[in-house]
N, C-alpha and C. Protein backbone atom coordinates (compact mmCIF):
# COMPACT_ATOMS: atom_id res chain seq x y z
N UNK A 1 21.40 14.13 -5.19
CA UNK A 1 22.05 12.85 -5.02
C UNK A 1 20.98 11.75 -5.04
N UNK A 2 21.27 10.91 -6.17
CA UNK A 2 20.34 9.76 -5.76
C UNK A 2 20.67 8.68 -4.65
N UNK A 3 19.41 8.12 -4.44
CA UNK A 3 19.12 7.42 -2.64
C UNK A 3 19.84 6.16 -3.89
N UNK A 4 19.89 5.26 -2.54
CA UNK A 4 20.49 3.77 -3.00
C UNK A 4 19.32 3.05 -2.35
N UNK A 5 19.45 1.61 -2.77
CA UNK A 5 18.38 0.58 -2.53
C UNK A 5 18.13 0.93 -0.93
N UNK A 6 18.94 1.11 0.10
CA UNK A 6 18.53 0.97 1.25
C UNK A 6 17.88 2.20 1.85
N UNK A 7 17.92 3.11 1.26
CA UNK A 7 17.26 4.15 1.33
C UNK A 7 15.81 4.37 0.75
N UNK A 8 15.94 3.76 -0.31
CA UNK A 8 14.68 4.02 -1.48
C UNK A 8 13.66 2.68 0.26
N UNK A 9 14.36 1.73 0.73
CA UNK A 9 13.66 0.73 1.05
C UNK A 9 13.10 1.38 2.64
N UNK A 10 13.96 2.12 3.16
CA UNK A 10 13.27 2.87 3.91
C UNK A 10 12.69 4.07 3.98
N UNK A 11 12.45 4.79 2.79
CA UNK A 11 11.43 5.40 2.16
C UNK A 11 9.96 4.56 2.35
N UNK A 12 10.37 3.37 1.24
CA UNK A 12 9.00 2.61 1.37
C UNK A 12 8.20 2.32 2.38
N UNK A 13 9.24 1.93 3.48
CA UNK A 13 9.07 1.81 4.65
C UNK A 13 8.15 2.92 5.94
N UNK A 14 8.70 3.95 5.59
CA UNK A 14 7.64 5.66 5.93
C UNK A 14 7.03 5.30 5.22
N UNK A 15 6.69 5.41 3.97
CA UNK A 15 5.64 5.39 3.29
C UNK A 15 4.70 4.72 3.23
N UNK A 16 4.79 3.35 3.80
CA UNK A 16 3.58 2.31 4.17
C UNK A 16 3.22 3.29 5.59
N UNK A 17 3.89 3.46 6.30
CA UNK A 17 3.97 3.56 8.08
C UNK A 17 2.80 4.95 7.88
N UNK A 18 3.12 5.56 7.00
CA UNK A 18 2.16 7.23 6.22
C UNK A 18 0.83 6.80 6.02
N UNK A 19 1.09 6.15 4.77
CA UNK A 19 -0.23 5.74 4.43
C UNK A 19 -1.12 4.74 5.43
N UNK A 20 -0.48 3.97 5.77
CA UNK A 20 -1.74 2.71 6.59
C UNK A 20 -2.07 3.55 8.05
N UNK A 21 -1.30 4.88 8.68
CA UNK A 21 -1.99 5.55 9.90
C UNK A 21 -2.44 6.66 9.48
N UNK A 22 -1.19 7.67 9.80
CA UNK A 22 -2.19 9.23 9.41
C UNK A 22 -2.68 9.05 8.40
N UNK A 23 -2.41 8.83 7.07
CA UNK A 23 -3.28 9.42 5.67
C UNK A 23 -4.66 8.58 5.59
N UNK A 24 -4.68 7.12 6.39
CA UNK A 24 -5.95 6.55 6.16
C UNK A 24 -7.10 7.19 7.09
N UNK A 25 -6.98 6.92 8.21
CA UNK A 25 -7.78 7.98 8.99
C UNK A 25 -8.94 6.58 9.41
N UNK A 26 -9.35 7.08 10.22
CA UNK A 26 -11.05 6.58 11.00
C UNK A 26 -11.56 6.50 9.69
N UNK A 27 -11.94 6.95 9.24
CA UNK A 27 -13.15 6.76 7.80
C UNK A 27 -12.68 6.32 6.38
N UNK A 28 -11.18 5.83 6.42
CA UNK A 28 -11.21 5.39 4.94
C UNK A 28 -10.93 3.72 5.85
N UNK A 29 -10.30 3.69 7.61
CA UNK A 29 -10.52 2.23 7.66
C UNK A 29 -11.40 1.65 7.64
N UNK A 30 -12.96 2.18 7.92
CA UNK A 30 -13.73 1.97 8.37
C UNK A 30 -14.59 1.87 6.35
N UNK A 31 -14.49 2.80 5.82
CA UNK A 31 -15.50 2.49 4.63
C UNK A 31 -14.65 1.81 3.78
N UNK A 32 -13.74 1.27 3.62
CA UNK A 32 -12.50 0.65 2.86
C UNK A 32 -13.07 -1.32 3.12
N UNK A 33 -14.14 -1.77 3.60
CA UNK A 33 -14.59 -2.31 4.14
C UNK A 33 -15.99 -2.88 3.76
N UNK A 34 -16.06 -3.91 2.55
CA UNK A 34 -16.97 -3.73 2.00
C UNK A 34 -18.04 -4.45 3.10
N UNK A 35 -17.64 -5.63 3.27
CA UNK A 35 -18.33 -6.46 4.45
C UNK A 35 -19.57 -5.64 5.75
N UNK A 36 -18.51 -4.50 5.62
CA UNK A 36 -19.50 -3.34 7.01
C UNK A 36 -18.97 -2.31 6.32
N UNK A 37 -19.58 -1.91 5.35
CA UNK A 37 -19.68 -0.83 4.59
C UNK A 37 -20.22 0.44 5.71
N UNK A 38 -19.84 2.00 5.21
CA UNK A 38 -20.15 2.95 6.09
C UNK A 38 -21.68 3.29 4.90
N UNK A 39 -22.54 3.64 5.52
CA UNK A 39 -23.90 4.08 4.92
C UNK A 39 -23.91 5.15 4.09
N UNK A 40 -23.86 4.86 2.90
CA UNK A 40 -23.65 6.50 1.79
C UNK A 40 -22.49 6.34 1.28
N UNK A 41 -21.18 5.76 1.42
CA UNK A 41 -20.04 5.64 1.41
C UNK A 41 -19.74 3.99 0.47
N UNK A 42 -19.27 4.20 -1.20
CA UNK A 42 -19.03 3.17 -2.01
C UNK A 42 -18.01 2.36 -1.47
N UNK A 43 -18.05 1.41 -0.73
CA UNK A 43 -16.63 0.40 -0.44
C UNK A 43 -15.80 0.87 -1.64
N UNK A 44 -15.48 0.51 -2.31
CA UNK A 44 -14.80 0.59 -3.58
C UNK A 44 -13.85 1.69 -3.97
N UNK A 45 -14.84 2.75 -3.62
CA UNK A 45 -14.22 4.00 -3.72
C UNK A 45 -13.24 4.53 -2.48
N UNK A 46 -13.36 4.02 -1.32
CA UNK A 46 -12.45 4.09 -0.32
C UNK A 46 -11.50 3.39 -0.56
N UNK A 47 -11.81 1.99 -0.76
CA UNK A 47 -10.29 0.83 -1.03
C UNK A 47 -9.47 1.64 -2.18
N UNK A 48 -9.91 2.27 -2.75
CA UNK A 48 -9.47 2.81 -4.25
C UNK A 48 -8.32 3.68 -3.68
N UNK A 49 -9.32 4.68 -3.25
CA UNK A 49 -8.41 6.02 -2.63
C UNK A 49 -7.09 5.49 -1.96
N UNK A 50 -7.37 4.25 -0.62
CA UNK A 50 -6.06 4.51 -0.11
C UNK A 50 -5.60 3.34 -0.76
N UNK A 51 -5.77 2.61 -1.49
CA UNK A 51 -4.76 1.83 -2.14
C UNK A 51 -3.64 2.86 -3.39
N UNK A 52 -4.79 3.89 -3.50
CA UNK A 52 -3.93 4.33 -4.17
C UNK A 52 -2.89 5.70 -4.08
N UNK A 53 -3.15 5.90 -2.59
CA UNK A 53 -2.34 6.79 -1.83
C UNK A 53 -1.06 5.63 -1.30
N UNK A 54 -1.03 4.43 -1.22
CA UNK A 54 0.34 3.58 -1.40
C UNK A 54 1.15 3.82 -2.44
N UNK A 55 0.07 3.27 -3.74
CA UNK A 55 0.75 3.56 -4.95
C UNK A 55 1.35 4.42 -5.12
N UNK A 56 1.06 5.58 -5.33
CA UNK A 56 1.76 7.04 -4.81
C UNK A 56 3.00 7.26 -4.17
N UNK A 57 2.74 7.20 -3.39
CA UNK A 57 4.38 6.92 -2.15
C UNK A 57 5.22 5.72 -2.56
N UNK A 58 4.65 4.47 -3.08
CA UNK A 58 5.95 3.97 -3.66
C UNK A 58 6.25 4.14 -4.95
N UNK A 59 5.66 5.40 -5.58
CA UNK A 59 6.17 5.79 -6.85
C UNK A 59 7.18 6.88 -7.00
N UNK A 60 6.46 7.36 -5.46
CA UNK A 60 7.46 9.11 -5.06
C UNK A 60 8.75 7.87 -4.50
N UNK A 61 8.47 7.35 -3.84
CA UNK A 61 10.23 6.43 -3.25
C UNK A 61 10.85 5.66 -4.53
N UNK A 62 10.26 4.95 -5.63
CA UNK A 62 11.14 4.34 -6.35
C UNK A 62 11.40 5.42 -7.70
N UNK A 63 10.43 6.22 -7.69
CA UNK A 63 10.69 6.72 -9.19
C UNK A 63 10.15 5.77 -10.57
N UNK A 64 9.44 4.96 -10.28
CA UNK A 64 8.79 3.92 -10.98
C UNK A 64 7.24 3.93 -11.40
N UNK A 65 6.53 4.64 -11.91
CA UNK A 65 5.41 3.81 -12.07
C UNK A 65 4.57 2.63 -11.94
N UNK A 66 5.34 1.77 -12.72
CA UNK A 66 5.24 0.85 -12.60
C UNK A 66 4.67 0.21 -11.38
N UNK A 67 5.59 0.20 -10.84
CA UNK A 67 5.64 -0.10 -9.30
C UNK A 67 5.10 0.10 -8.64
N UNK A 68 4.24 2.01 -9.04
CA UNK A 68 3.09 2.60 -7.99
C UNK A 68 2.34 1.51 -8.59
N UNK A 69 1.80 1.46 -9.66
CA UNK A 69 0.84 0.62 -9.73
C UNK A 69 0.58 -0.33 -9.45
N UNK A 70 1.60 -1.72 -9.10
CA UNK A 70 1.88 -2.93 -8.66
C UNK A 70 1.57 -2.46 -7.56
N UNK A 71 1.89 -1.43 -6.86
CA UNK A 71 1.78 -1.42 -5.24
C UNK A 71 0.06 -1.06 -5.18
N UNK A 72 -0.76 -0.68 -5.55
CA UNK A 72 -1.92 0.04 -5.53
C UNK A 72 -2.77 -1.33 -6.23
N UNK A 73 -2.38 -1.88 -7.18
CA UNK A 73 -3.34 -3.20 -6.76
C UNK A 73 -2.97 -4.54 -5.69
N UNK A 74 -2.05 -4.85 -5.69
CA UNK A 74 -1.72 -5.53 -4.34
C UNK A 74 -2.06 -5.15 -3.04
N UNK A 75 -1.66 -4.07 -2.80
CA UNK A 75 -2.37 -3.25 -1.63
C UNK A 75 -3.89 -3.37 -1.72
N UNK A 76 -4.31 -3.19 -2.52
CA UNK A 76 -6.18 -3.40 -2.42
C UNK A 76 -6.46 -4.58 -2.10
N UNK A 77 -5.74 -5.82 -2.78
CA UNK A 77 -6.17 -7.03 -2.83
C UNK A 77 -6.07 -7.52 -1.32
N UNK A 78 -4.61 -6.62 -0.71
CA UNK A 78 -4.20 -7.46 0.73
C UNK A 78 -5.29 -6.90 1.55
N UNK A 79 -5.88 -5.80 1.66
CA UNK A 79 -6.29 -5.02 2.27
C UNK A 79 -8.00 -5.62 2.32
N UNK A 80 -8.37 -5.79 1.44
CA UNK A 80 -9.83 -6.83 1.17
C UNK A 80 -9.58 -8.22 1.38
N UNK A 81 -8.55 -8.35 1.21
CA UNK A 81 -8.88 -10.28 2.27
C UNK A 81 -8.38 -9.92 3.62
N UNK A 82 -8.17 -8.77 4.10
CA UNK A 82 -8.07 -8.75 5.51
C UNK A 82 -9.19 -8.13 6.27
N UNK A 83 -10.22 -7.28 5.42
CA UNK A 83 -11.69 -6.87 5.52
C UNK A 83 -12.50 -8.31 5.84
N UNK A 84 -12.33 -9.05 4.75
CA UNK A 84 -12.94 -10.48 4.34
C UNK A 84 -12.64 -11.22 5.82
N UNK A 85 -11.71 -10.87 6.33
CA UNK A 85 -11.33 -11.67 7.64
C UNK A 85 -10.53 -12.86 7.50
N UNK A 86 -10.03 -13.29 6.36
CA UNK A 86 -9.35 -14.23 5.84
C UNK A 86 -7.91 -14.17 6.47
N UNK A 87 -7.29 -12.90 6.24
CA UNK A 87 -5.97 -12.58 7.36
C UNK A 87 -6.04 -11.50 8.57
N UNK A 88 -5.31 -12.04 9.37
CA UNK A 88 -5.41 -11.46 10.16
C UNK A 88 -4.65 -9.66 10.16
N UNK A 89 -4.90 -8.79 10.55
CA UNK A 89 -3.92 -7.25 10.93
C UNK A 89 -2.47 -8.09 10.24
N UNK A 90 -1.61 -8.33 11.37
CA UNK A 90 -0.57 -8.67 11.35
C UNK A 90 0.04 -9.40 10.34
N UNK A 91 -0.38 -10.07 9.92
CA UNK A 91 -0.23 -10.70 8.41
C UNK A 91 -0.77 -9.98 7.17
N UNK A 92 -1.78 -9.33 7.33
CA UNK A 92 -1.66 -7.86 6.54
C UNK A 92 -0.39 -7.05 6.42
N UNK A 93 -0.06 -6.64 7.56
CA UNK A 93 1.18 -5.86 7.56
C UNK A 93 2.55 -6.48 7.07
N UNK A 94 2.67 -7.66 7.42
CA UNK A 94 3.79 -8.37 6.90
C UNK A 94 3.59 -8.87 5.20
N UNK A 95 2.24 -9.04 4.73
CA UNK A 95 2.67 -9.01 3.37
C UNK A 95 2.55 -7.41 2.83
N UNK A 96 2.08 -6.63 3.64
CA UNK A 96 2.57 -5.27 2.89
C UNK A 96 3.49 -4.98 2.46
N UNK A 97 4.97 -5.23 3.57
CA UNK A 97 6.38 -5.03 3.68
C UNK A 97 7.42 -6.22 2.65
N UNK A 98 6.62 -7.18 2.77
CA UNK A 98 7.27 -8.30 1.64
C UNK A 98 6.75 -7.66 0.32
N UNK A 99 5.67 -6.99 -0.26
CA UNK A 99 5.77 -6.27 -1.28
C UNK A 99 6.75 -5.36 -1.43
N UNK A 100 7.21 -4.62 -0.32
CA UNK A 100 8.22 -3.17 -0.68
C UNK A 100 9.24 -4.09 -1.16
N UNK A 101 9.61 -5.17 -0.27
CA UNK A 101 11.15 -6.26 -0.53
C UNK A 101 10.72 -6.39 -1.97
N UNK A 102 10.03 -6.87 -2.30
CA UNK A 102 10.05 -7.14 -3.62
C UNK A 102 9.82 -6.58 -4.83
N UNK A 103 9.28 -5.12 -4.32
CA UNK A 103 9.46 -4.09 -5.31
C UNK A 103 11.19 -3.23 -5.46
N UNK A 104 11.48 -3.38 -4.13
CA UNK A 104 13.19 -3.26 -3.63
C UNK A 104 13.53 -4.03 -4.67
N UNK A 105 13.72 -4.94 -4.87
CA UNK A 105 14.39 -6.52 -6.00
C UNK A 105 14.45 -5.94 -7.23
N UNK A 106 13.03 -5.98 -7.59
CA UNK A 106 12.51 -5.47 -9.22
C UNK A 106 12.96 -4.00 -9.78
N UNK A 107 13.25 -3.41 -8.50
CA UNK A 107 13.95 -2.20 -8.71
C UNK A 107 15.44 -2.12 -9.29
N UNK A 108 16.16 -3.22 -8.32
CA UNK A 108 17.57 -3.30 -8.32
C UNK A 108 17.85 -4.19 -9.40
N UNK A 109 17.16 -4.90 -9.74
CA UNK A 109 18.11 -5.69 -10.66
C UNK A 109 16.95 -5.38 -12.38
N UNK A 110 16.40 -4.70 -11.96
CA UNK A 110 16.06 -4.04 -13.44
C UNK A 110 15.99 -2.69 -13.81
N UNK A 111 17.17 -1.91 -13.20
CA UNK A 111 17.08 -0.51 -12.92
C UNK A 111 18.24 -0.81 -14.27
N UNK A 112 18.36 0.53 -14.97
CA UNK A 112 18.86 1.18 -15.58
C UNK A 112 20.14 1.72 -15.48
């Protein structure tokens, strides 16, 4: 049975809640971080990984590509101006979730 928008949206929803605790861990928050980089450890290559363990999960919830991918560079970008110190946690998290809304949208009204 396929999920409907409100389902697929709380999918997304686990799926941020997945990725940004258990799957990131002490060491991808910490080297994900170019500013205070971990010693031996490429910033780059951490932001990579879990931006793209988002992507992932909102590709397994929408069935979209696309979308993983939209989610996996946005996610990097939010995630490095909140390293940068530019936003704060909390406003991190809230444009995380205004991405799912709006991958929710792009879903629904250009789905097939």
């Amino acid at each position: 049975m396929p999920f409907g928008p409100v389902e697929i949206f709380a999918l997304m929803i686990f799926g941020h809640m997945l990725g940004d605790y258990p799957l990131q861990g002490d060491f991808l928050a910490k080297a994900k971080n170019r500013f205070n980089p971990l010693p031996g450890t490429p910033w780059y290559h951490a932001l990579a990984a879990h931006a793209v363990i988002h992507g992932g999960l909102v590709f397994l919830a929408t069935g979209s590509l696309i979308l993983g991918v939209l989610e996996t560079i946005v996610h990097a970008i939010i995630d490095d101006t909140k390293c940068r110190g530019a936003i704060s946690f909390n406003i991190d998290q809230a444009l995380h979730i205004c991405c799912k809304v709006i991958w929710l949208i792009i879903l629904v009204v250009w789905a097939p």
